[in-house]
Protein backbone atom coordinates (compact mmCIF):
# COMPACT_ATOMS: atom_id res chain seq x y z
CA UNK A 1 18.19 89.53 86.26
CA UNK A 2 19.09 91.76 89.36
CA UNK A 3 21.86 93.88 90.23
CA UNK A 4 25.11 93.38 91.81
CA UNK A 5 24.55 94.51 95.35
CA UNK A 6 26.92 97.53 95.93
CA UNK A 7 28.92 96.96 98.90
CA UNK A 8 30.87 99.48 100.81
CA UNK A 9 33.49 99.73 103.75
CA UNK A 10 32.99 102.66 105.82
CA UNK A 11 36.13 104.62 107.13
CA UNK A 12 36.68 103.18 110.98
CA UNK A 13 35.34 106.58 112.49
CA UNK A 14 32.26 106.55 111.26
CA UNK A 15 30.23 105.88 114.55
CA UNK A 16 31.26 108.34 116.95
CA UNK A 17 30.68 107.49 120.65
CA UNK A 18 27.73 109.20 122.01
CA UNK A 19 29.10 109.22 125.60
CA UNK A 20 32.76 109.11 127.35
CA UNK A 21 33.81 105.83 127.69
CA UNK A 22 35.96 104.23 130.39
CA UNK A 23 38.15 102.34 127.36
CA UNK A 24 39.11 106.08 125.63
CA UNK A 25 38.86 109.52 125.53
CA UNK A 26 35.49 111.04 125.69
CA UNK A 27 33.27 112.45 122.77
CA UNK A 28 33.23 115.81 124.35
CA UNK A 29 36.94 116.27 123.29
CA UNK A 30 35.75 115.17 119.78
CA UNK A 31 38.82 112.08 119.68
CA UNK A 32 37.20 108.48 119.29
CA UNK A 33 38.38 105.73 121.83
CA UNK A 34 41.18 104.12 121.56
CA UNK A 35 38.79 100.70 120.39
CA UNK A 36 37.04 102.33 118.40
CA UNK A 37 39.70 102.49 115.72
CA UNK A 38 38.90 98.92 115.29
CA UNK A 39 35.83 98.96 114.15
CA UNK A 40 34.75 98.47 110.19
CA UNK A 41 31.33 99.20 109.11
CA UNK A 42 30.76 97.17 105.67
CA UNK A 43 27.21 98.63 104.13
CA UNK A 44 25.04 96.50 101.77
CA UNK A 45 22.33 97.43 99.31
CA UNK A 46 19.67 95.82 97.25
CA UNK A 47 19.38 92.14 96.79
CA UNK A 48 21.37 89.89 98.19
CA UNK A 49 20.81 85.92 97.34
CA UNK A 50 23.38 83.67 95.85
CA UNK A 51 24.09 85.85 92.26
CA UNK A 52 24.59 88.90 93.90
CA UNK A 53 25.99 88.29 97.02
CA UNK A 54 29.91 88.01 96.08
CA UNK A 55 30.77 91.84 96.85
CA UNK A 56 29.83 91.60 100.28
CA UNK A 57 31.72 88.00 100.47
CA UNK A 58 35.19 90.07 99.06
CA UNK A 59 34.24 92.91 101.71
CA UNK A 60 33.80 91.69 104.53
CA UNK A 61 36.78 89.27 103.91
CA UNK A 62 38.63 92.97 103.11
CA UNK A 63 37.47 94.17 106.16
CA UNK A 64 38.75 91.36 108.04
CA UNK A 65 42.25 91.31 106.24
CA UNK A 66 42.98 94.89 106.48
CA UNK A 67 43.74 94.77 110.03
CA UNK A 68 45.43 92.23 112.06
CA UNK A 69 44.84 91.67 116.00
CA UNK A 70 41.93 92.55 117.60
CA UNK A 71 38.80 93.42 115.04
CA UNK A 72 35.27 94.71 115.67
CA UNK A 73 32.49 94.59 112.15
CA UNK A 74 28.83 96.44 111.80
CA UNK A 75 27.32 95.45 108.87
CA UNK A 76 24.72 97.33 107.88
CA UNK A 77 22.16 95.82 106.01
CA UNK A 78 19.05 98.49 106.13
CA UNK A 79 19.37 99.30 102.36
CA UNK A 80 19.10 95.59 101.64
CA UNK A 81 15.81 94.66 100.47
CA UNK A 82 16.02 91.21 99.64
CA UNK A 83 18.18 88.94 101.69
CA UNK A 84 18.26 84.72 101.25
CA UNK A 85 20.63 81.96 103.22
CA UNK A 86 23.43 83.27 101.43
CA UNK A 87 24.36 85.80 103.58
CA UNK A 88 24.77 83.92 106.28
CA UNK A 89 27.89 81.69 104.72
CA UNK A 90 29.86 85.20 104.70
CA UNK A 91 28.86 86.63 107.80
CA UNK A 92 29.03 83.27 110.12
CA UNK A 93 32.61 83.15 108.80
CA UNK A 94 33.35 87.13 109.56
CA UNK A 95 32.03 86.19 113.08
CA UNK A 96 33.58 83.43 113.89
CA UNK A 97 37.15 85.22 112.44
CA UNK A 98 36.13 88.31 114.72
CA UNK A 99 35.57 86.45 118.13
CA UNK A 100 38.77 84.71 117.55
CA UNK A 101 40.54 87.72 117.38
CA UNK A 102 38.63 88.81 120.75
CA UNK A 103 36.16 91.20 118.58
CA UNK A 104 32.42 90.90 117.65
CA UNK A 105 30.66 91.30 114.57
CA UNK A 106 27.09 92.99 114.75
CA UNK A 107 24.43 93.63 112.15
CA UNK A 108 22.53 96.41 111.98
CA UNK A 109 18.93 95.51 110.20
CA UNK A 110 15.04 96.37 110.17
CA UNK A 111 14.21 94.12 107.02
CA UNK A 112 11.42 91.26 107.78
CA UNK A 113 13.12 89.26 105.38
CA UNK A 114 16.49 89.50 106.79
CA UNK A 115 14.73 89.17 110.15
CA UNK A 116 13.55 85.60 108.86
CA UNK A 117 16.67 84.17 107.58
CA UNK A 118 18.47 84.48 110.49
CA UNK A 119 15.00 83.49 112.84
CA UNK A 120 14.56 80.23 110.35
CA UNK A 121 18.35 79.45 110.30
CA UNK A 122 18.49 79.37 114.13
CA UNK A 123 20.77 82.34 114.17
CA UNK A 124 18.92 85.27 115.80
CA UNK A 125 20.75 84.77 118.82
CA UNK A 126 24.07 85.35 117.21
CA UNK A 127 22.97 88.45 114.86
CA UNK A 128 20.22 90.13 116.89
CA UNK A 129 19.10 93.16 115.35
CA UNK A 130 20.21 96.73 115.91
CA UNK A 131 18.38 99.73 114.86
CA UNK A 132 21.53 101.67 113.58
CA UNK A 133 25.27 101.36 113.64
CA UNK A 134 25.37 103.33 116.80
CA UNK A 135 23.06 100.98 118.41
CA UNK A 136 25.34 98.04 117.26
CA UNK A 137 28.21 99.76 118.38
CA UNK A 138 27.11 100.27 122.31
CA UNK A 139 26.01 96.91 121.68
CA UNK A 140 22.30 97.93 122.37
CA UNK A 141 20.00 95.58 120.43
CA UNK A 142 16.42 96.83 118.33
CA UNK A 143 14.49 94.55 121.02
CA UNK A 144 16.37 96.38 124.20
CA UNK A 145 15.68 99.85 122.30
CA UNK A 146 12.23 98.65 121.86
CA UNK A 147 11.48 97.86 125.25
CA UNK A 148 12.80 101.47 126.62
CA UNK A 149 9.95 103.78 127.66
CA UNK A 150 10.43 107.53 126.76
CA UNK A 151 12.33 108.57 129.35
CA UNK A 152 15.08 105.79 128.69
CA UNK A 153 14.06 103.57 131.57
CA UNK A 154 13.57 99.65 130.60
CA UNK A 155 9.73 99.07 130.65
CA UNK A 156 9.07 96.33 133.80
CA UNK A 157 8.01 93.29 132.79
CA UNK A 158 9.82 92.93 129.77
């Protein structure tokens, strides 16, 4: 019998910027933008299949009613190590609630597994993967960090 998945919410300022942005002030003077304060990161670990996957159900549904308006979600799932279908129940609904309140949910992953699920499902358009929260944050996907040469250039060709 496995585990109940821990589940966290991380404060909103967890991610800050790495450079100024035109919506707030810049990370130079140490003060998050102004959008940023909208952002939620809900971190998952372990398992996750249909007997342990209720925390992150209650959190991200937290997450979600803790703030009204506008609402922007990483989840981080790179301490998961088993993922199944029944993620995607929970976070199709947090997207779907986010984009209707003119916000995004990303997911920040590096798990094969978790990789498959949404690749099978037909959802890997909808929760690309991004290599850390900051990543998912400047929207930056793992594939578009992948195909960056050293000097930060996109490769040609790709």
């Amino acid at each position: 019998m496995r585990a109940t998945a821990p589940v966290e919410v991380v404060s909103e300022q967890a991610v800050p910027p790495r450079s100024p942005s035109p919506r707030g002030p810049s990370a130079a003077s140490g003060e998050a933008p102004a959008l940023f304060e909208e952002c939620r990161i809900v971190r998952a670990y372990g398992d996750l299949d249909a007997q342990t996957v209720a925390p992150l159900v209650r959190t991200l549904a937290e997450a979600r009613a803790a703030r009204p308006g506008r609402l922007l979600i990483i989840v981080d799932l790179t301490k998961v190590t088993f993922a199944d279908c029944s993620i995607l129940p929970p976070l199709c609904e947090a997207w779907s609630d986010c984009r209707a309140r003119g916000g995004w949910l990303r997911v920040v992953y590096d798990n094969h597994t978790t990789d498959l699920v949404f690749r099978c499902t037909g959802l890997l358009g909808r929760f690309p993967a991004h290599a850390n929260a900051q990543d998912a944050w400047e929207g930056r996907t793992a594939d578009a960090t992948a195909r960056r040469d050293l000097t930060g250039a996109f490769i040609d060709g790709c």
